[in-house]
N, C-alpha and C. Protein backbone atom coordinates (compact mmCIF):
# COMPACT_ATOMS: atom_id res chain seq x y z
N UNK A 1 78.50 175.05 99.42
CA UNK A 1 79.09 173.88 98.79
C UNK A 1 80.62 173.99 98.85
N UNK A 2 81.22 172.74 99.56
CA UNK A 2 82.56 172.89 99.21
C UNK A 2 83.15 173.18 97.70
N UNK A 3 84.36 174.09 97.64
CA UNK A 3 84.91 174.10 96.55
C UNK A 3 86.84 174.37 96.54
N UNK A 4 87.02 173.43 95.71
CA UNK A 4 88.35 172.79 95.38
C UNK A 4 89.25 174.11 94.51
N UNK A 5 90.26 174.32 95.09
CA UNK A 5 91.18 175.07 94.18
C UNK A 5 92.76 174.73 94.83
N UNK A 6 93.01 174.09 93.65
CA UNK A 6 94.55 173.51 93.44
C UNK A 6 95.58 174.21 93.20
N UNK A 7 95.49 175.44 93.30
CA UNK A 7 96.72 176.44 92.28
C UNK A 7 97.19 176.90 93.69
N UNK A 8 98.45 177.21 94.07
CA UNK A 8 99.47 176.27 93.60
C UNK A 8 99.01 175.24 93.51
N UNK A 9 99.94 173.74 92.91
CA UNK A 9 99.77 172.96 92.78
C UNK A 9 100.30 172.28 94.41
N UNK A 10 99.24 171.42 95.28
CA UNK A 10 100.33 170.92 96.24
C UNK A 10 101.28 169.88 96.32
N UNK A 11 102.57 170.07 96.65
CA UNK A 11 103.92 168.90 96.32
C UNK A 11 103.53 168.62 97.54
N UNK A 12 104.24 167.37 97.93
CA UNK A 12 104.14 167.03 99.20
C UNK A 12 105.10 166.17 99.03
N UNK A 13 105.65 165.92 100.39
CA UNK A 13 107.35 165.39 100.62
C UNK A 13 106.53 164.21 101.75
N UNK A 14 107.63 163.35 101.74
CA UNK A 14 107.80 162.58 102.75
C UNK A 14 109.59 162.30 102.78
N UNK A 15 109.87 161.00 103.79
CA UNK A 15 111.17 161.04 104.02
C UNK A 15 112.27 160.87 102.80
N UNK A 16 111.47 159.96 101.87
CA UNK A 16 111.94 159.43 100.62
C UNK A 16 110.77 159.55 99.24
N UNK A 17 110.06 160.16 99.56
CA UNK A 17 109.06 160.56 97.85
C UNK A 17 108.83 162.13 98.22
N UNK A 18 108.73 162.14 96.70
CA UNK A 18 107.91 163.41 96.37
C UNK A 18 106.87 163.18 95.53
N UNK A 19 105.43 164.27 95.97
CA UNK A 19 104.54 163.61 95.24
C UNK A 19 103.92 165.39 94.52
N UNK A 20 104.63 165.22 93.07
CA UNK A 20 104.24 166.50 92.67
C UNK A 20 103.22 166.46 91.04
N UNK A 21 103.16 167.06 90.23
CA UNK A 21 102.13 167.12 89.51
C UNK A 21 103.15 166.65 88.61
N UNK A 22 102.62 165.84 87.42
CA UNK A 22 102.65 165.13 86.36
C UNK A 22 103.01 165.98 85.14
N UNK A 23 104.27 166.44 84.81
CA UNK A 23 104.82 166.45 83.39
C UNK A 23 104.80 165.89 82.04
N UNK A 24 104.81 166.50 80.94
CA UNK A 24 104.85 165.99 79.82
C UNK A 24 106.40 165.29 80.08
N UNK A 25 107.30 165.96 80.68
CA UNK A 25 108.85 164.98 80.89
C UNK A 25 107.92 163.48 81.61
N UNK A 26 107.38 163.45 81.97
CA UNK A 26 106.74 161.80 82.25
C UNK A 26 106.35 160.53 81.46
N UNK A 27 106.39 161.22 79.86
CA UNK A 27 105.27 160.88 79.28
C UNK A 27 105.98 158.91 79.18
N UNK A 28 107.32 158.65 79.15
CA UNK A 28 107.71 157.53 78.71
C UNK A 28 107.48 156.31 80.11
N UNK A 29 107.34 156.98 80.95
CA UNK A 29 106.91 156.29 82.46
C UNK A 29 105.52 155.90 82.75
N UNK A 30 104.95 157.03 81.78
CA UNK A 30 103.38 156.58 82.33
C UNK A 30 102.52 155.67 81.17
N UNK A 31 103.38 155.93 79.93
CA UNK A 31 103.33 154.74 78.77
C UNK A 31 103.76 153.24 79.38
N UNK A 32 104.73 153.32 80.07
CA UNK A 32 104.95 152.57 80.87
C UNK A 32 104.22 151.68 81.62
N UNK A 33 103.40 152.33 82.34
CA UNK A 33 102.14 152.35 83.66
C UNK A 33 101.03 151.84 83.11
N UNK A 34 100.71 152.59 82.01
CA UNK A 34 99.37 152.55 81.86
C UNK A 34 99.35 151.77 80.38
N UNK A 35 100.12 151.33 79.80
CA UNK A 35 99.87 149.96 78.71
C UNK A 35 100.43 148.87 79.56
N UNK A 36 100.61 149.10 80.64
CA UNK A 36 100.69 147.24 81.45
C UNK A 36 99.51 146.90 81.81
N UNK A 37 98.82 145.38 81.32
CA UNK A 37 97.68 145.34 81.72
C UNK A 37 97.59 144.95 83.48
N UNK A 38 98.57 144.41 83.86
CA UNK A 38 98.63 143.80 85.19
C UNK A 38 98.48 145.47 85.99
N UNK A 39 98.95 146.34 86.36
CA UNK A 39 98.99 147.67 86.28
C UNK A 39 97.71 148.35 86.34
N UNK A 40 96.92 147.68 85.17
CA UNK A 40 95.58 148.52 84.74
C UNK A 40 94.68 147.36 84.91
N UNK A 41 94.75 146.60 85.91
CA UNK A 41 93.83 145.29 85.83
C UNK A 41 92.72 145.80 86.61
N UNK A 42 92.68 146.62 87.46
CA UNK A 42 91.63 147.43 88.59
C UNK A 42 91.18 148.87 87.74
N UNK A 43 91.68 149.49 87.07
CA UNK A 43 91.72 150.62 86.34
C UNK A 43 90.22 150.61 85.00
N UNK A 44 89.34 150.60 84.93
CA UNK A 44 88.47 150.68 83.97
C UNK A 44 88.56 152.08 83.02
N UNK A 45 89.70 151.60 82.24
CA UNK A 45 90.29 152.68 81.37
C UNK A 45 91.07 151.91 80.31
N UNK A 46 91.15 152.44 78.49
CA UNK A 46 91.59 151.56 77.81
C UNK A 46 93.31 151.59 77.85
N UNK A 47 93.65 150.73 77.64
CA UNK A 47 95.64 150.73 77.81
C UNK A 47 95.92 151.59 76.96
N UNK A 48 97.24 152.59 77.52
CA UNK A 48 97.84 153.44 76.72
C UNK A 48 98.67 152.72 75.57
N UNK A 49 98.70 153.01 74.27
CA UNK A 49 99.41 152.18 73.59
C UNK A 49 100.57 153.15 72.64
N UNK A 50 100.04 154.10 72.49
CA UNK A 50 101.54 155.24 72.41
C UNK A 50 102.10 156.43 73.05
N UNK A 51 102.89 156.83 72.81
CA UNK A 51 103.43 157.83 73.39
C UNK A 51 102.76 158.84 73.55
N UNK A 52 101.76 159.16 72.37
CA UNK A 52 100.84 160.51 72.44
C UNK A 52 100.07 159.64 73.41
N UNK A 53 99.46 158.57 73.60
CA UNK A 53 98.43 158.57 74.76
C UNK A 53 98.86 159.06 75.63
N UNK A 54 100.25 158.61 76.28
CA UNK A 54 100.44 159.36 77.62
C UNK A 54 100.50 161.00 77.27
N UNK A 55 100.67 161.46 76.56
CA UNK A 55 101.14 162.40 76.38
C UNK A 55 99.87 163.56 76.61
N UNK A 56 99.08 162.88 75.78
CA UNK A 56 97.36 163.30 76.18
C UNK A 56 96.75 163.23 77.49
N UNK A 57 96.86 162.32 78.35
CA UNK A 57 96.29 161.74 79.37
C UNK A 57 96.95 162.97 80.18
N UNK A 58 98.44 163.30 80.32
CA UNK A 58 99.50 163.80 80.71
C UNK A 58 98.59 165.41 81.00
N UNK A 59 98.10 165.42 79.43
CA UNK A 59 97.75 166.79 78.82
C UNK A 59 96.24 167.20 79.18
N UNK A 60 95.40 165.95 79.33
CA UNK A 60 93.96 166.29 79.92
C UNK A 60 94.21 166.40 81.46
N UNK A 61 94.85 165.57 82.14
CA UNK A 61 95.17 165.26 83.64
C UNK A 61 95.01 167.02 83.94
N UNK A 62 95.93 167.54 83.72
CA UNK A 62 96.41 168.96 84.09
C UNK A 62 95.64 170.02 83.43
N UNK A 63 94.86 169.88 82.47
CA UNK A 63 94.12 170.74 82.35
C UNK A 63 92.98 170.53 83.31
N UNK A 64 92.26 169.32 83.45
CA UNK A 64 91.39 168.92 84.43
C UNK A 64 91.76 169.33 85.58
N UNK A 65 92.88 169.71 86.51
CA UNK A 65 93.81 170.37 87.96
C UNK A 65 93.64 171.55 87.53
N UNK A 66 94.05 172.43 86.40
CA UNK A 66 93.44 173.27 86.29
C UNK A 66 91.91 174.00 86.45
N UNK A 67 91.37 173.19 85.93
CA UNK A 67 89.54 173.56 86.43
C UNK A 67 88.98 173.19 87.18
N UNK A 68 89.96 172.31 88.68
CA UNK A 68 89.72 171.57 89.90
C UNK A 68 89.09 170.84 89.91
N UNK A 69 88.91 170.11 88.98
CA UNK A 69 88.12 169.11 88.85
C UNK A 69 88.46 167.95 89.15
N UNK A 70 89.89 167.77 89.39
CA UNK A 70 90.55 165.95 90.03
C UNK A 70 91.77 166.81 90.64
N UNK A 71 92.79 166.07 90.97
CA UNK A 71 94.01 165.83 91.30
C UNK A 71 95.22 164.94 91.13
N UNK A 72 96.01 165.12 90.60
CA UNK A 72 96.70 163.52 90.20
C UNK A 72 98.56 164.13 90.37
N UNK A 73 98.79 163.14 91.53
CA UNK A 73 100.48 163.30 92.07
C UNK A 73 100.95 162.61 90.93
N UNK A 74 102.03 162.91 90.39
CA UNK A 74 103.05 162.00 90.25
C UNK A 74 104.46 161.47 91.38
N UNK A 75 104.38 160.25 91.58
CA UNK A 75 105.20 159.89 92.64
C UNK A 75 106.60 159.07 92.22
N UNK A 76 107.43 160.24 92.89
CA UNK A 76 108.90 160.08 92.70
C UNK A 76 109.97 159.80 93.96
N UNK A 77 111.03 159.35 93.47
CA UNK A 77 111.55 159.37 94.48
C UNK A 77 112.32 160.48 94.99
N UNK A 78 112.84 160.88 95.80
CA UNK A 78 113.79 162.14 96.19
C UNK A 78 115.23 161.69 95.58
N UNK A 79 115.71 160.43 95.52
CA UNK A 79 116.91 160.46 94.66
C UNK A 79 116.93 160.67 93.58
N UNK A 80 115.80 160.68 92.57
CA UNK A 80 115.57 160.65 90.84
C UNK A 80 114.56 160.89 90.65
N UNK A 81 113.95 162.11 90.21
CA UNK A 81 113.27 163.03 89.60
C UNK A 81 112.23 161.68 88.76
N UNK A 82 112.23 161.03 89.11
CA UNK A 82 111.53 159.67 88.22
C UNK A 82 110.29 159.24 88.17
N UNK A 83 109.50 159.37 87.57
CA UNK A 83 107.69 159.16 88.34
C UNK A 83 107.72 157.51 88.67
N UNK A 84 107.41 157.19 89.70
CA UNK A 84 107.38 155.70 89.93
C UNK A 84 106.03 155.00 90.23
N UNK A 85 105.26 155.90 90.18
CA UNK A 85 103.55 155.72 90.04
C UNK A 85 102.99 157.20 90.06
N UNK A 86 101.64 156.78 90.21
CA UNK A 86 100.34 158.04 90.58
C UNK A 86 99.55 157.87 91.60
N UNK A 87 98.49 159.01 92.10
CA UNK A 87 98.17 159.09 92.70
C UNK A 87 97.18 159.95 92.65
N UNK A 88 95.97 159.87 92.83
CA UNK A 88 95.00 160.93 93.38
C UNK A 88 93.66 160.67 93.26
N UNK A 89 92.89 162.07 92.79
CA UNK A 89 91.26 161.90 93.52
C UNK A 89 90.86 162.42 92.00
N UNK A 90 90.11 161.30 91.49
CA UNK A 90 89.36 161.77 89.82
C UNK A 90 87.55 161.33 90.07
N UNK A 91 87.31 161.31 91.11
CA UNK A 91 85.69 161.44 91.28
C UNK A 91 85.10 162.31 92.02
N UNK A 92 85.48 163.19 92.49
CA UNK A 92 85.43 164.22 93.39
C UNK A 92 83.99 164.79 93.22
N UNK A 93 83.31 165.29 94.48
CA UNK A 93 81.72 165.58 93.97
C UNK A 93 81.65 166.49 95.30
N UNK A 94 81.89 167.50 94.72
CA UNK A 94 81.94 168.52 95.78
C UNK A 94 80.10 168.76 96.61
N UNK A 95 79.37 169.01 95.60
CA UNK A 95 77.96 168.69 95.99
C UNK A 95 77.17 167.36 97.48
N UNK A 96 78.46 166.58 97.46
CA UNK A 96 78.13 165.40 98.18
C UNK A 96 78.98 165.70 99.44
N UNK A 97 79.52 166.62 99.67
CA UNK A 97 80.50 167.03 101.26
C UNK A 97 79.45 167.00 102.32
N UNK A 98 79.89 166.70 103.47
CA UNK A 98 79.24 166.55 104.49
C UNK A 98 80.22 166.99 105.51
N UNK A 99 80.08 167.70 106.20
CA UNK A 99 81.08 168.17 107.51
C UNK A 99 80.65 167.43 108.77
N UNK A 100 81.37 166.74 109.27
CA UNK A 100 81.05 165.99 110.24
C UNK A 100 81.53 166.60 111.37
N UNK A 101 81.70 166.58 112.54
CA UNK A 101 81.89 167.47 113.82
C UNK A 101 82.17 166.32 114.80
N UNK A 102 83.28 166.31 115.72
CA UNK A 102 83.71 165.74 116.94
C UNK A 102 83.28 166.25 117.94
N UNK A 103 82.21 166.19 118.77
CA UNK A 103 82.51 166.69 120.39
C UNK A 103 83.09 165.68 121.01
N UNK A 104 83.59 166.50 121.93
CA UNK A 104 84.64 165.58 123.34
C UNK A 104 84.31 166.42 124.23
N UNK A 105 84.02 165.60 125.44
CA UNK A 105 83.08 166.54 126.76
C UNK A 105 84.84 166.53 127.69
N UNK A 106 84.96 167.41 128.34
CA UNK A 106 86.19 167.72 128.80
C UNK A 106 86.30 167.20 130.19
């Protein structure tokens, strides 16, 4: 069975983001995010409505990366340390992997 281990955590760069793991320094951005309903209109999750929500969410997110159980970027830009969304994989079912294989006849 495939199995997931996140530690380090992976950052990943592009030309202009960085996409690294989610801080409690986040917490006023993702209060932000996640009590907009337009934001959370696809999201079947209840709106954050205080600061401890994010702060919690912040706080389960990363314990959950801890026990590899999801993954979740926070995405910033390279000029400002700023989370400007999220990102990642919270259904993950390692049990359900399938390795698929390419041949190419030469």
């Amino acid at each position: 069975m495939l199995q997931f281990n996140f530690a380090p955590f992976p950052v990943l760069e592009t030309e202009n983001l960085i996409l690294r793991q989610i801080s409690q320094n986040d917490d006023h951005e993702v209060i932000a995010l996640r009590s907009n309903p337009e934001t959370m209109k696809f999201i079947p999750r209840p709106l954050a409505e205080t600061i401890e929500d994010a702060q919690k969410f912040i706080t389960d997110c990363n314990a959950s990366i801890e026990k590899n159980d999801l993954i979740n970027w926070a995405i910033t830009s390279k000029k400002e340390d700023k989370l400007i969304g999220m990102i990642g994989f919270f259904r993950m079912q390692p049990e359900n992997f399938r390795r698929s294989w390419l041949y190419l006849k030469s």
